[in-house]
C-alpha atoms as a PDB file:
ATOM      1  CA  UNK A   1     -43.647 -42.639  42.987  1.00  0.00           C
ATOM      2  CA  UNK A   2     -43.853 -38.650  42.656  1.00  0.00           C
ATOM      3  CA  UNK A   3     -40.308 -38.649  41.356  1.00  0.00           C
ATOM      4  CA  UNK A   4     -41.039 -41.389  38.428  1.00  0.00           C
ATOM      5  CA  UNK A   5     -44.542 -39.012  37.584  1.00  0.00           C
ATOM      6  CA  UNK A   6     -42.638 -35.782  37.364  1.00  0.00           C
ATOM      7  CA  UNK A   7     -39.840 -37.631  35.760  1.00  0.00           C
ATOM      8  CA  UNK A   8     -42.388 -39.756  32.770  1.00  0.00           C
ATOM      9  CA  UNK A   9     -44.363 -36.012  33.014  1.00  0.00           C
ATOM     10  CA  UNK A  10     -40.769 -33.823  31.698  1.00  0.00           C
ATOM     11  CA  UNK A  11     -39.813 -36.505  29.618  1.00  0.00           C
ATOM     12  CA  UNK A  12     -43.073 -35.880  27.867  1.00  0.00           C
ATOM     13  CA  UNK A  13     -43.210 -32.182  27.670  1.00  0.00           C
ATOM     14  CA  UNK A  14     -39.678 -32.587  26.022  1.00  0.00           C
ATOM     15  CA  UNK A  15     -41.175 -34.555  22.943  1.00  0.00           C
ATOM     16  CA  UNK A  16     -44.376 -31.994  22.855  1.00  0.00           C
ATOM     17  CA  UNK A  17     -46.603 -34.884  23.987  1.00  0.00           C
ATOM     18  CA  UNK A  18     -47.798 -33.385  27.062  1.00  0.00           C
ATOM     19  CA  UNK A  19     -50.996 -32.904  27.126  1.00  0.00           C
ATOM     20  CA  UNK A  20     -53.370 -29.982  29.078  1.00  0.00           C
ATOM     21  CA  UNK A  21     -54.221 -32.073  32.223  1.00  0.00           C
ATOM     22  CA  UNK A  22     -50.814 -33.623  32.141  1.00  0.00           C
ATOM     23  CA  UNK A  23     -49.700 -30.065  32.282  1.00  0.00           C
ATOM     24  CA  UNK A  24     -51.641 -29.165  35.066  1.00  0.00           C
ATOM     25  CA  UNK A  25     -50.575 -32.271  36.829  1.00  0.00           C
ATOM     26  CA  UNK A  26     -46.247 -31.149  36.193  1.00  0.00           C
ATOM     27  CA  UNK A  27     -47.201 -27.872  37.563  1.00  0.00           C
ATOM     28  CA  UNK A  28     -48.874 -28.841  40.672  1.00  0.00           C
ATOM     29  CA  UNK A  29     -46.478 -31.194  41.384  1.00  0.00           C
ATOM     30  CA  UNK A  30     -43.315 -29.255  40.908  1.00  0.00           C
ATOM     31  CA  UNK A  31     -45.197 -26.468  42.762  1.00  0.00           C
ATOM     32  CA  UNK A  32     -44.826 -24.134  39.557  1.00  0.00           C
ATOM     33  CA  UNK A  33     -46.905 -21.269  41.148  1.00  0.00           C
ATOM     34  CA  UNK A  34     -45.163 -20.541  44.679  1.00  0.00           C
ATOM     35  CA  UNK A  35     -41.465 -21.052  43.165  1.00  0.00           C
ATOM     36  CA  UNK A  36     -42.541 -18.287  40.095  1.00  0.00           C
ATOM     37  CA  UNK A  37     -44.079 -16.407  42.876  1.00  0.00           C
ATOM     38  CA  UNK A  38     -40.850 -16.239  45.428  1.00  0.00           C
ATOM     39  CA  UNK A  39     -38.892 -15.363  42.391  1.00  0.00           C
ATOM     40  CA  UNK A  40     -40.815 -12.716  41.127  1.00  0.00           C
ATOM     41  CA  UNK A  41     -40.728 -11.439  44.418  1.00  0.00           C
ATOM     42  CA  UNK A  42     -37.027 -11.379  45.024  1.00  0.00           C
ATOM     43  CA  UNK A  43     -36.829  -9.996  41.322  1.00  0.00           C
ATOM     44  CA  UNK A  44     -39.123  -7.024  42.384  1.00  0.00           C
ATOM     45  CA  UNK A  45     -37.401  -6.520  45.302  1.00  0.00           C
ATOM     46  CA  UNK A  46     -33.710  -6.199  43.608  1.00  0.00           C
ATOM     47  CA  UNK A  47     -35.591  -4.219  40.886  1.00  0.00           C
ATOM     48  CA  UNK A  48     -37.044  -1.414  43.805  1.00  0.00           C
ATOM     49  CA  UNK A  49     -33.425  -1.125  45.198  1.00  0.00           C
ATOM     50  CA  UNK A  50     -32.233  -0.445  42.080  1.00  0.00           C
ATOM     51  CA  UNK A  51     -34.316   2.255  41.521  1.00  0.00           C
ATOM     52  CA  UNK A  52     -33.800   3.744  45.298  1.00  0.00           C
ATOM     53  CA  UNK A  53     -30.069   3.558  44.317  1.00  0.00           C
ATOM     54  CA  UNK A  54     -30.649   5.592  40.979  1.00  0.00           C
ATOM     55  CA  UNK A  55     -32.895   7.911  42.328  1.00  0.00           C
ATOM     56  CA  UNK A  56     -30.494   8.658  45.326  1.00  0.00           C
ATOM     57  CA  UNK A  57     -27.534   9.228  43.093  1.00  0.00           C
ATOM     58  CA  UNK A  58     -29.811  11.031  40.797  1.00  0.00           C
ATOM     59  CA  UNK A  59     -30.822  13.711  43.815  1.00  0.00           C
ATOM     60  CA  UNK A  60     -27.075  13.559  45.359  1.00  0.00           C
ATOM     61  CA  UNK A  61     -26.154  14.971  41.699  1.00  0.00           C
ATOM     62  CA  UNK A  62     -28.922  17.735  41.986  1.00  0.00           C
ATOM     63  CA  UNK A  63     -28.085  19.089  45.021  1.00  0.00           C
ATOM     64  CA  UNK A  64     -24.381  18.731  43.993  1.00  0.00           C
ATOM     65  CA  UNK A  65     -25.124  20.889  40.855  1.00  0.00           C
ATOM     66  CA  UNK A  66     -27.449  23.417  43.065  1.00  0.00           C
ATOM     67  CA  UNK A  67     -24.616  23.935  45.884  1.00  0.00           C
ATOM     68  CA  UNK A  68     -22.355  24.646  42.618  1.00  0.00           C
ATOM     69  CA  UNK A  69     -24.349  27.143  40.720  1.00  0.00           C
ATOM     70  CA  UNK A  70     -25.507  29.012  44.460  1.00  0.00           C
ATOM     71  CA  UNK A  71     -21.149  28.831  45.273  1.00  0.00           C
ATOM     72  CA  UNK A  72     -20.394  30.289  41.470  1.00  0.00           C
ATOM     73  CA  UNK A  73     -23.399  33.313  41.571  1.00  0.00           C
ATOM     74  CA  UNK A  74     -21.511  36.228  42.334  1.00  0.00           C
ATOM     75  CA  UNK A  75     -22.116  37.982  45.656  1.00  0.00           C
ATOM     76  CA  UNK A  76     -23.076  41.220  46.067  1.00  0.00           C
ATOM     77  CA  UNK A  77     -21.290  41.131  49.460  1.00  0.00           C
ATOM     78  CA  UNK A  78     -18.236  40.624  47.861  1.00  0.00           C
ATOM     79  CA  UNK A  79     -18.258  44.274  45.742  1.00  0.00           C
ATOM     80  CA  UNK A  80     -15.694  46.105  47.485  1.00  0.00           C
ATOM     81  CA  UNK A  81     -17.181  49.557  48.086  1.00  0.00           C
ATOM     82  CA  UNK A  82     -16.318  52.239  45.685  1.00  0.00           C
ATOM     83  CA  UNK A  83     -17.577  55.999  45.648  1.00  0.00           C
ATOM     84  CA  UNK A  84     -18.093  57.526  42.040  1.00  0.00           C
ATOM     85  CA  UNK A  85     -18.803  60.530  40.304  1.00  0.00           C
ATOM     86  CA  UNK A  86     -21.944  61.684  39.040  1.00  0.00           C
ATOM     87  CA  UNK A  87     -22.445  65.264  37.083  1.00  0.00           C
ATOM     88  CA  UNK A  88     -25.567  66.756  38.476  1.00  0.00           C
ATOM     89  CA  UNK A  89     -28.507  68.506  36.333  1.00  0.00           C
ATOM     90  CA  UNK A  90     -27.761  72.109  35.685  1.00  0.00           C
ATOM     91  CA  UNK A  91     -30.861  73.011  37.684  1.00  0.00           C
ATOM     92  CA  UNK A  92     -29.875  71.049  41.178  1.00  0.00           C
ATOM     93  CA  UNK A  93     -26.219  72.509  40.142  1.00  0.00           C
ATOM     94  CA  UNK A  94     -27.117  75.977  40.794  1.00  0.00           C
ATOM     95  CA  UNK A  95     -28.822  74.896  44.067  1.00  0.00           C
ATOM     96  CA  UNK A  96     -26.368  75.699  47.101  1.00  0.00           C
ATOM     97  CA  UNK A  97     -24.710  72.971  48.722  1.00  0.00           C
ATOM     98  CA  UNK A  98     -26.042  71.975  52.014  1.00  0.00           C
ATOM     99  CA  UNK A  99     -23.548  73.268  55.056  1.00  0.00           C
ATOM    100  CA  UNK A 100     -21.800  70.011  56.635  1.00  0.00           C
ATOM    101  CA  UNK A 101     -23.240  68.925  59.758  1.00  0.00           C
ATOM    102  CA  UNK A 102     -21.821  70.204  62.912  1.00  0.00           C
ATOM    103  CA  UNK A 103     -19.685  67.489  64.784  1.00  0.00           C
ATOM    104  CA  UNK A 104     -19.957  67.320  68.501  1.00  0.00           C
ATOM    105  CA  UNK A 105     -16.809  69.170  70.218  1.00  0.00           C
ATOM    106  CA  UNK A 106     -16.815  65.895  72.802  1.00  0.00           C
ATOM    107  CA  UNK A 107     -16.352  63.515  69.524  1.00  0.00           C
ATOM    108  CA  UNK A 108     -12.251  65.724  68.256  1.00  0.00           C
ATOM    109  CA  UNK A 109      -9.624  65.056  70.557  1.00  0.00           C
ATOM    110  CA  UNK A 110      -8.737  68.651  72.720  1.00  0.00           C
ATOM    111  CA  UNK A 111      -4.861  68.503  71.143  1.00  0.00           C
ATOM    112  CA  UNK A 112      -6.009  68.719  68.011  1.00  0.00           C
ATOM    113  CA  UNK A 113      -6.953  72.212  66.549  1.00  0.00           C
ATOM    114  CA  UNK A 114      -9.998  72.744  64.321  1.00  0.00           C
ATOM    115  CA  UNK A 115      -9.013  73.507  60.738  1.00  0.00           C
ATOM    116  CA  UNK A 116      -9.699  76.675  59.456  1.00  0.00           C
ATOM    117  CA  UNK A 117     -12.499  77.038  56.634  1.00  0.00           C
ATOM    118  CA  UNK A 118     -11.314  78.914  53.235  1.00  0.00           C
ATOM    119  CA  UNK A 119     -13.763  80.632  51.489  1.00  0.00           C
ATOM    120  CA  UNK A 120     -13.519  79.466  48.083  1.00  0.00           C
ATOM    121  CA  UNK A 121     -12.205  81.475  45.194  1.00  0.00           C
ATOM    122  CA  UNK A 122     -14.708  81.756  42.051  1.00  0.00           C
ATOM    123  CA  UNK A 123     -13.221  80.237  39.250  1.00  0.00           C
ATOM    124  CA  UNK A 124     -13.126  81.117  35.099  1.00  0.00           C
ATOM    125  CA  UNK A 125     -16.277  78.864  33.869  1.00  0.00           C
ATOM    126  CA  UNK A 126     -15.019  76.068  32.397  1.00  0.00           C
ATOM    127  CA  UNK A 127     -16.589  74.617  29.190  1.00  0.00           C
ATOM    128  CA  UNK A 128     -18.824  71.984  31.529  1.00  0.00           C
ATOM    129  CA  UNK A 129     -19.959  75.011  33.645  1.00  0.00           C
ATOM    130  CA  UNK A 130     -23.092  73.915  33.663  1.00  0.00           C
ATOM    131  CA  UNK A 131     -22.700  70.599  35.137  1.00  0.00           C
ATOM    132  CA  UNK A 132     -20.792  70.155  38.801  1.00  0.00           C
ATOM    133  CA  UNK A 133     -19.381  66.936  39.770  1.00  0.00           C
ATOM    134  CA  UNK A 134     -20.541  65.375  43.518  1.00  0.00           C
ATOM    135  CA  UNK A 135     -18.692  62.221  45.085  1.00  0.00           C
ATOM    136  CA  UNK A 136     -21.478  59.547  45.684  1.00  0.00           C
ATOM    137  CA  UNK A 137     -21.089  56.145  48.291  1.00  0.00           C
ATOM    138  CA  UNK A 138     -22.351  53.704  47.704  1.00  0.00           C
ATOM    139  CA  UNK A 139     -23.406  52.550  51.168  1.00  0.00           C
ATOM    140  CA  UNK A 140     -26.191  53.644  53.404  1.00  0.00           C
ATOM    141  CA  UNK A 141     -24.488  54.933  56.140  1.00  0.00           C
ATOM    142  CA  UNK A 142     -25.124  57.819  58.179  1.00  0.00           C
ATOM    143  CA  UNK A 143     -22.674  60.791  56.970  1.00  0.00           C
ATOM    144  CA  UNK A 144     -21.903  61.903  60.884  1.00  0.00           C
ATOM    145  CA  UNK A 145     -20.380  58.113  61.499  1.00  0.00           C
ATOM    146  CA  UNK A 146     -18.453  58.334  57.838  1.00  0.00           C
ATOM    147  CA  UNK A 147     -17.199  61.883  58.943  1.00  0.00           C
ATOM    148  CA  UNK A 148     -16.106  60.504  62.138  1.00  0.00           C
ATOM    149  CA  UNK A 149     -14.085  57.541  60.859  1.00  0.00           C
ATOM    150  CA  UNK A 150     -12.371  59.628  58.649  1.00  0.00           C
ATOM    151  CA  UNK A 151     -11.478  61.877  61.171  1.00  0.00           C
ATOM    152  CA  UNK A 152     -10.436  58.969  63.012  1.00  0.00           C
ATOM    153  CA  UNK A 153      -8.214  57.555  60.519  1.00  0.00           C
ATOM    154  CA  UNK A 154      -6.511  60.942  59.816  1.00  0.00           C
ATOM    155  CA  UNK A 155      -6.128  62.173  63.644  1.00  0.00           C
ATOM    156  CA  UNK A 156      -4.277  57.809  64.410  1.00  0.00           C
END
């Protein structure tokens, strides 16, 4: 009997003869409301993972893009070290040049003989007289540990 009702109730909302309360009767008995409800559901559901899926690819692609632009920056690490020459004032030019720091005798090894300082020789004034030229590193190191190492490196 419910299948000849739903059946006599389609047939008449195929001519457009259905009527409000007829309506009402189709819907209850094809249970409009919970199978519009489960599929709305399912259609929210495959609508959220869509959007997780977006999102993740979306935030994969920033950090991608971040990770590229940090790897591409260039380093200041990666400078090699490099000493260069700066003209001093005319006024710290005149000043006398501090005398090198002593090394410890226990630091040379005893074979080795000390080299002997030359007083140097005045020279005609060039045209730049005015300006003197001082060898600047660019590192902050202590100057007793750079004069060792060089003294290392020569005395290998």
């Amino acid at each position: 009997m419910k299948m000849d009702d739903i059946q006599r109730l389609l047939q008449k909302y195929h001519d457009g003869t259905l009527t409000p309360g007829e309506q009402a009767e189709l819907d209850r008995l094809t249970h409009k409301d919970e199978v519009l409800g489960e599929a709305f559901h399912k259609a929210d559901g495959i609508v959220r993972r869509r959007q997780v899926r977006y999102l993740a690819m979306a935030m994969t692609g920033l950090v991608l893009l971040g990770a590229g632009v940090w790897m591409a920056r260039p380093s200041q690490e990666a400078a090699p070290l490099v000493a260069e020459r700066q003209a001093l004032p005319a006024a710290v030019a005149d000043e006398a040049p501090a005398p090198p720091p002593a090394q410890p005798t226990a630091a040379r090894p005893a074979n080795v003989a000390k080299p002997a300082s030359k007083p140097v020789a005045p020279t005609q004034a060039a045209p730049h007289a005015e300006q003197q030229t001082v060898v600047v590193c660019n590192t902050q190191c202590e100057a007793d540990s750079v004069i060792n190492n060089i003294w290392k490196f020569l005395s290998a």
